[in-house]
C-alpha atoms as a PDB file:
ATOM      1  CA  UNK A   1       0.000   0.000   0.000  1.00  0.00           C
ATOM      2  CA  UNK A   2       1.336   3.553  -0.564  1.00  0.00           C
ATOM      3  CA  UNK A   3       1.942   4.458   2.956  1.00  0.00           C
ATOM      4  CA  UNK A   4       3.189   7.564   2.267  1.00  0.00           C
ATOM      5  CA  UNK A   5       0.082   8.776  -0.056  1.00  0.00           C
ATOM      6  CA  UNK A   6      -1.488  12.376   1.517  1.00  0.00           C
ATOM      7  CA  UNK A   7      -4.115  11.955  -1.353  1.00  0.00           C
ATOM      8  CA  UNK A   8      -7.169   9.253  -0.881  1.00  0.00           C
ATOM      9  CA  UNK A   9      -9.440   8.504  -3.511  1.00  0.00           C
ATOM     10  CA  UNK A  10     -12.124   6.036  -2.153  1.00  0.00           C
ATOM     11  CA  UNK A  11     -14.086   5.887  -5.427  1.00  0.00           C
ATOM     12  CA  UNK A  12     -11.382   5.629  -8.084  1.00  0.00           C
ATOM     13  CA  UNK A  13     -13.576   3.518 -10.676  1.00  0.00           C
ATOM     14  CA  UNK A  14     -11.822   3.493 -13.825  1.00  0.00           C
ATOM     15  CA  UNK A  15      -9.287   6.644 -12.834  1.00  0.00           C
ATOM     16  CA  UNK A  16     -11.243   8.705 -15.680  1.00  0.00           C
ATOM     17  CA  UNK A  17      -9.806  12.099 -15.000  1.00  0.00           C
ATOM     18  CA  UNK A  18      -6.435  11.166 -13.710  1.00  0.00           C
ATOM     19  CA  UNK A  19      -3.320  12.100 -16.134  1.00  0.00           C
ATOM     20  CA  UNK A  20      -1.377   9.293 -13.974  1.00  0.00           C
ATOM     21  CA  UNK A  21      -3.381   6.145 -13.096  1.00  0.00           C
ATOM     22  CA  UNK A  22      -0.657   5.179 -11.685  1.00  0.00           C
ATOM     23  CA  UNK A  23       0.328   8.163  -9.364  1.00  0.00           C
ATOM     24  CA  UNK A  24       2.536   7.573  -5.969  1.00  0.00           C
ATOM     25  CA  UNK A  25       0.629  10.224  -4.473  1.00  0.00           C
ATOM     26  CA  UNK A  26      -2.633   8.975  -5.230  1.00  0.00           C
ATOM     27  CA  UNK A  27      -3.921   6.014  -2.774  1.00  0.00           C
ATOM     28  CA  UNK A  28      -6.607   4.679  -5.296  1.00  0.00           C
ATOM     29  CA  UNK A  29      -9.749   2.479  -3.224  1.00  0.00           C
ATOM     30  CA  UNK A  30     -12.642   1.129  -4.788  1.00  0.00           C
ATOM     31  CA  UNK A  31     -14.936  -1.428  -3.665  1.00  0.00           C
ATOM     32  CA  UNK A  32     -14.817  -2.968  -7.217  1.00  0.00           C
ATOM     33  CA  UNK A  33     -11.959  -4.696  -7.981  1.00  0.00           C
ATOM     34  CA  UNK A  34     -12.740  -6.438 -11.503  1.00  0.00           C
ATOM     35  CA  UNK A  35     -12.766  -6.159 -15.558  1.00  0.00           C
ATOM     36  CA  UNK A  36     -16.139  -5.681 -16.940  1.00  0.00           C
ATOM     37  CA  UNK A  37     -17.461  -5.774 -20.135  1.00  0.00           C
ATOM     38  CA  UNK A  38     -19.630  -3.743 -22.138  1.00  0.00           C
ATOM     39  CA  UNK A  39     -21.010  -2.655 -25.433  1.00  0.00           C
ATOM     40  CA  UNK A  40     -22.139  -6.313 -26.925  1.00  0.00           C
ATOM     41  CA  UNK A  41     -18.022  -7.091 -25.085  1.00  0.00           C
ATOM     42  CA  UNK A  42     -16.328  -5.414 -27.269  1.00  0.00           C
ATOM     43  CA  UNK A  43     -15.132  -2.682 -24.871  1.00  0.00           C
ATOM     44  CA  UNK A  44     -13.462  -3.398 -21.305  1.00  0.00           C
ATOM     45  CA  UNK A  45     -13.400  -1.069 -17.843  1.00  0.00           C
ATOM     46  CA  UNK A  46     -10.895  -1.895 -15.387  1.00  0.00           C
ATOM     47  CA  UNK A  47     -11.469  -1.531 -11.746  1.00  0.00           C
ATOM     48  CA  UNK A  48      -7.588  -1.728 -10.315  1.00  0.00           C
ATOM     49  CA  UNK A  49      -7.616   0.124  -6.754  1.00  0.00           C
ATOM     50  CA  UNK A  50      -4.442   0.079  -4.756  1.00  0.00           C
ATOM     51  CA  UNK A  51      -7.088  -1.046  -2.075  1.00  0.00           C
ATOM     52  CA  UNK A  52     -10.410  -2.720  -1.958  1.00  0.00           C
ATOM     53  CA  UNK A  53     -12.204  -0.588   0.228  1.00  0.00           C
ATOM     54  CA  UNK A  54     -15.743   0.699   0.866  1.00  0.00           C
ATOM     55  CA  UNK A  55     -15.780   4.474   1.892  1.00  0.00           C
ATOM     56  CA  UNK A  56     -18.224   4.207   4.108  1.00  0.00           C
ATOM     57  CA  UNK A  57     -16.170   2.473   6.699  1.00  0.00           C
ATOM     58  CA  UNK A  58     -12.259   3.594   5.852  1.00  0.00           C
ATOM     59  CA  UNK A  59      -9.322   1.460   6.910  1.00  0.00           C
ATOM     60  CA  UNK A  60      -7.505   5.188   7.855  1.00  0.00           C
ATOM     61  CA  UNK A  61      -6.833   6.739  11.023  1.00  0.00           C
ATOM     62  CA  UNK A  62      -8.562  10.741  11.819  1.00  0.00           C
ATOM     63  CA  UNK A  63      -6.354  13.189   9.781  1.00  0.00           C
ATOM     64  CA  UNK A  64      -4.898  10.698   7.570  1.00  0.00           C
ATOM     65  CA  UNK A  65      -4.841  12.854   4.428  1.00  0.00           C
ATOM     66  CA  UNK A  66      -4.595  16.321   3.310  1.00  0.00           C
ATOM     67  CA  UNK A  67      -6.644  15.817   0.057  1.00  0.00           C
ATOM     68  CA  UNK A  68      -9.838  13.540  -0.550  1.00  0.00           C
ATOM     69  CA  UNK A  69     -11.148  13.083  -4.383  1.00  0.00           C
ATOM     70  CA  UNK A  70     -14.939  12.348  -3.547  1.00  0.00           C
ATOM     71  CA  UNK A  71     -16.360  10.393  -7.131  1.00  0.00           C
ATOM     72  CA  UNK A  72     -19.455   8.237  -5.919  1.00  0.00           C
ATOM     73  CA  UNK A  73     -21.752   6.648  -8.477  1.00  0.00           C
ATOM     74  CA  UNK A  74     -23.903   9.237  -9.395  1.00  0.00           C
ATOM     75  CA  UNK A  75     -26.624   6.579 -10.970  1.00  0.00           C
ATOM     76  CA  UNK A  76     -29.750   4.554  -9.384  1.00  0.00           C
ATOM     77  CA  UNK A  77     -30.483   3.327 -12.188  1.00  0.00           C
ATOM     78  CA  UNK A  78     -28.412   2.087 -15.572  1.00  0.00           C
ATOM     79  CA  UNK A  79     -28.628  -0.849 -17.870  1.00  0.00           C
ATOM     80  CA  UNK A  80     -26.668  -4.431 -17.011  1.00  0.00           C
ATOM     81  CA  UNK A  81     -24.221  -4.327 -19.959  1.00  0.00           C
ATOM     82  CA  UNK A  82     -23.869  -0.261 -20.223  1.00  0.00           C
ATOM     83  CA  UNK A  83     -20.764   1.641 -20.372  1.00  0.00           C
ATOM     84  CA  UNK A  84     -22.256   4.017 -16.911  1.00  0.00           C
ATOM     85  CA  UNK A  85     -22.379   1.039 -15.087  1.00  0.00           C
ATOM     86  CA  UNK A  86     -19.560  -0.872 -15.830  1.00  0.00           C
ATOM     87  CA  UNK A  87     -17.478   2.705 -15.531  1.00  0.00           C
ATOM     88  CA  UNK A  88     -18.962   4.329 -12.583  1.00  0.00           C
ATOM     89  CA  UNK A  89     -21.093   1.762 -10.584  1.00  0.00           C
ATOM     90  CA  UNK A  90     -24.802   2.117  -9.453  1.00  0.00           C
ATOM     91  CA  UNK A  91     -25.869   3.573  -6.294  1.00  0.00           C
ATOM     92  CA  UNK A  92     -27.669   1.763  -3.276  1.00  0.00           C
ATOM     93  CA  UNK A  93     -31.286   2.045  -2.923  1.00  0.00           C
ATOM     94  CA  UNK A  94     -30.718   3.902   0.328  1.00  0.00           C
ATOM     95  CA  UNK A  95     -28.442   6.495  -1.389  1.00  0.00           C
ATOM     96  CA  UNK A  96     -28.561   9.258   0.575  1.00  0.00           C
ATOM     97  CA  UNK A  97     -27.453   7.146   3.837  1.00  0.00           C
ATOM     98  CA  UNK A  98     -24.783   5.903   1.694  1.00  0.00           C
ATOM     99  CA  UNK A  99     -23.538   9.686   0.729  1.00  0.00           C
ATOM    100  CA  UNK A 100     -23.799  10.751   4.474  1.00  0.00           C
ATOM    101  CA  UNK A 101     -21.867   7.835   5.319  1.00  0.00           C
ATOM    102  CA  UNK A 102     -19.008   8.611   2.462  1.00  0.00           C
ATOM    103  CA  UNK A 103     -18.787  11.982   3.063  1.00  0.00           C
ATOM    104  CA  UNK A 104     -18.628  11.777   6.816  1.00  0.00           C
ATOM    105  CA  UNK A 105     -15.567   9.474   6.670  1.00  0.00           C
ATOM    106  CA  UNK A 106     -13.916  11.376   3.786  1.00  0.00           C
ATOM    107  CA  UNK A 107     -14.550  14.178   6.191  1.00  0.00           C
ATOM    108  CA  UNK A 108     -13.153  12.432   9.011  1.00  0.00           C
ATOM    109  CA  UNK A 109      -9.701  11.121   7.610  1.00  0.00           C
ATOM    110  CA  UNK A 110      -9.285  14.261   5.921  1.00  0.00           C
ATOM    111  CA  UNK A 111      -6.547  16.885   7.650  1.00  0.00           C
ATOM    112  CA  UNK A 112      -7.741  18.934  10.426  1.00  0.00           C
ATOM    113  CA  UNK A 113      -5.831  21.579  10.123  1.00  0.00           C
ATOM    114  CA  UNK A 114      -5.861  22.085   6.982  1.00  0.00           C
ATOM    115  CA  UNK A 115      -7.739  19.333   4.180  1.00  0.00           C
ATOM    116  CA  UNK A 116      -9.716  19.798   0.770  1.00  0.00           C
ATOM    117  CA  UNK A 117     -12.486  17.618  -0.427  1.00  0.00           C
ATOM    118  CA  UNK A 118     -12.964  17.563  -4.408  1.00  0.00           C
ATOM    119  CA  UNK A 119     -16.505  16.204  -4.553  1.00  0.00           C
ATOM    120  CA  UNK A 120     -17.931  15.250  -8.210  1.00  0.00           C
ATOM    121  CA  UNK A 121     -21.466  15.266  -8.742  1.00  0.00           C
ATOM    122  CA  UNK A 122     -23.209  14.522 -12.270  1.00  0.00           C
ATOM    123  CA  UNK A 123     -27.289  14.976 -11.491  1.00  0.00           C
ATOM    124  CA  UNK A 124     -28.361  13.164 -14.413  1.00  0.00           C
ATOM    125  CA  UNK A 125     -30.347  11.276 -11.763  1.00  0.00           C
ATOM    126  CA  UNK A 126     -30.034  12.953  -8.583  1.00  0.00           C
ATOM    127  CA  UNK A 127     -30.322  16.792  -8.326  1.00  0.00           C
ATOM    128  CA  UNK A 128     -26.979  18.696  -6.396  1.00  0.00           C
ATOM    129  CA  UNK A 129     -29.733  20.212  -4.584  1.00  0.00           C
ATOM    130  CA  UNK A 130     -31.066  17.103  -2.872  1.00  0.00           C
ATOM    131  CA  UNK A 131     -27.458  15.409  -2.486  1.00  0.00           C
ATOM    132  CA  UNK A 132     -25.988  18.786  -0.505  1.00  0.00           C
ATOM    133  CA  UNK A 133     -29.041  18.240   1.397  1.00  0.00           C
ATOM    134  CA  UNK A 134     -27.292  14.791   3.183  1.00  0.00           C
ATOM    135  CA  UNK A 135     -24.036  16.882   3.385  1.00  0.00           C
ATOM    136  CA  UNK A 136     -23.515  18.726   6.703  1.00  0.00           C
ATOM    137  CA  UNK A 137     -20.555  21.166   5.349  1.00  0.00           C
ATOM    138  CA  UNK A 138     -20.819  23.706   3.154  1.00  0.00           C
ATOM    139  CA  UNK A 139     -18.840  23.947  -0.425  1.00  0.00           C
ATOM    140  CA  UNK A 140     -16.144  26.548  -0.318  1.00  0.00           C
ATOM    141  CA  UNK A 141     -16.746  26.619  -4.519  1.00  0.00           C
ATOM    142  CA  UNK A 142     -17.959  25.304  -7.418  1.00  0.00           C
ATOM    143  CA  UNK A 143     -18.243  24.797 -10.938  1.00  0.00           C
ATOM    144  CA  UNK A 144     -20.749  23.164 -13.147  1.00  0.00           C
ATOM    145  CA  UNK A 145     -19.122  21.348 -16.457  1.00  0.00           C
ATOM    146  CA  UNK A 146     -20.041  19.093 -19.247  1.00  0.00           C
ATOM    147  CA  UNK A 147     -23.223  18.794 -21.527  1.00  0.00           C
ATOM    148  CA  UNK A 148     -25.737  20.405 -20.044  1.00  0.00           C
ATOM    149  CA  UNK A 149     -24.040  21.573 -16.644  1.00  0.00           C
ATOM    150  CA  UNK A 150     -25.070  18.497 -15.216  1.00  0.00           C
ATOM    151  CA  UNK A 151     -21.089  17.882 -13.628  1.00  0.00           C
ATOM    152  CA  UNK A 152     -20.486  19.557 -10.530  1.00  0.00           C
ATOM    153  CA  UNK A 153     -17.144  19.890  -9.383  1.00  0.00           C
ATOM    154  CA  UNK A 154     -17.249  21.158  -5.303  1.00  0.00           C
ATOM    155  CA  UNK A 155     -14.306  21.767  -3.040  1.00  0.00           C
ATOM    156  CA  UNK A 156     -15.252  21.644   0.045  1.00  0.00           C
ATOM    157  CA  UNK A 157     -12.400  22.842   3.018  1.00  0.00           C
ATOM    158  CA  UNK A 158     -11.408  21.271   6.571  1.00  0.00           C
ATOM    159  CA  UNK A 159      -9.880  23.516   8.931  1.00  0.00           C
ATOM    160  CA  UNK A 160      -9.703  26.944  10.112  1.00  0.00           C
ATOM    161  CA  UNK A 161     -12.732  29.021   9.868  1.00  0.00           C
ATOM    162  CA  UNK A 162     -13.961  26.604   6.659  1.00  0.00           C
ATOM    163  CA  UNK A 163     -16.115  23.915   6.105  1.00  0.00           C
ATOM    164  CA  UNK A 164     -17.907  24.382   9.356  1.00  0.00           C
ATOM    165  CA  UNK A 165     -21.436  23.043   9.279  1.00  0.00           C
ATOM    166  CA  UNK A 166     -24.596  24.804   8.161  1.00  0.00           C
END
């Protein structure tokens, strides 16, 4: 494991917006760990964490990291053999317990003096609006990106006067 990593990503997936999937600074978790294919299987995603892990419960110690990349599955709902689900993964039924949960222990290994959150949000399904509503900090910034503006990209920061709750 990269013990030396100050960046977690608990929902790597594919590594999609990475430059370096490979990055030493990066601790890449998933709770997929497989090659799926899609599109009739003639196209392949590859879930390769560094760790299996489910970031609901994280293996990390309080303050473990100075930067958390926050990429859930943004989707209830997607076909068996599509390329959404076999890139990004499908959310549980009780999703909003499951993004309290995340963010709470993204929150919680994050830096206390001083720790960012980069939390990506596509509301194809789910509107920002209701998914902030299970988060108890507030967004330092934001931008929306993609077609339609549907991709939000939110930093959210630990420490100091920031990020305290609503």
């Amino acid at each position: 494991m990269k013990d030396n990593a100050l960046i977690l990503d608990p929902c790597c997936g594919g590594k999609l917006f990475y430059f370096d999937k490979k990055d030493p600074r990066v601790l890449f978790g998933d709770v997929r760990e497989e090659e799926i294919s899609y599109y009739h299987d003639t196209r392949k995603a590859i879930i390769e964490p560094d760790l299996k892990l489910d970031v609901t419960n994280l293996p990390f110690e309080d303050g473990r990291f100075r930067l958390v990349v926050f990429d859930p599955p943004h989707f209830l709902h997607a076909g068996n053999a599509s390329y959404m689900k076999a890139k990004y993964g499908i959310l549980p039924e009780d999703w909003q317990t499951f993004l309290k949960k995340g963010f709470a222990e993204c929150w919680r290994v994050l830096n206390s003096e001083f720790g960012i959150v980069i939390f990506k949000w596509n509301e194809y399904q789910i509107p920002i609006k209701k998914v902030l509503a299970n988060i108890p900090q507030k967004p330092l910034l934001g931008e929306r990106r993609g077609k339609g503006n549907k991709t939000h990209w939110l930093i959210f920061v630990k420490g100091g006067d920031c990020g305290q709750p609503r």
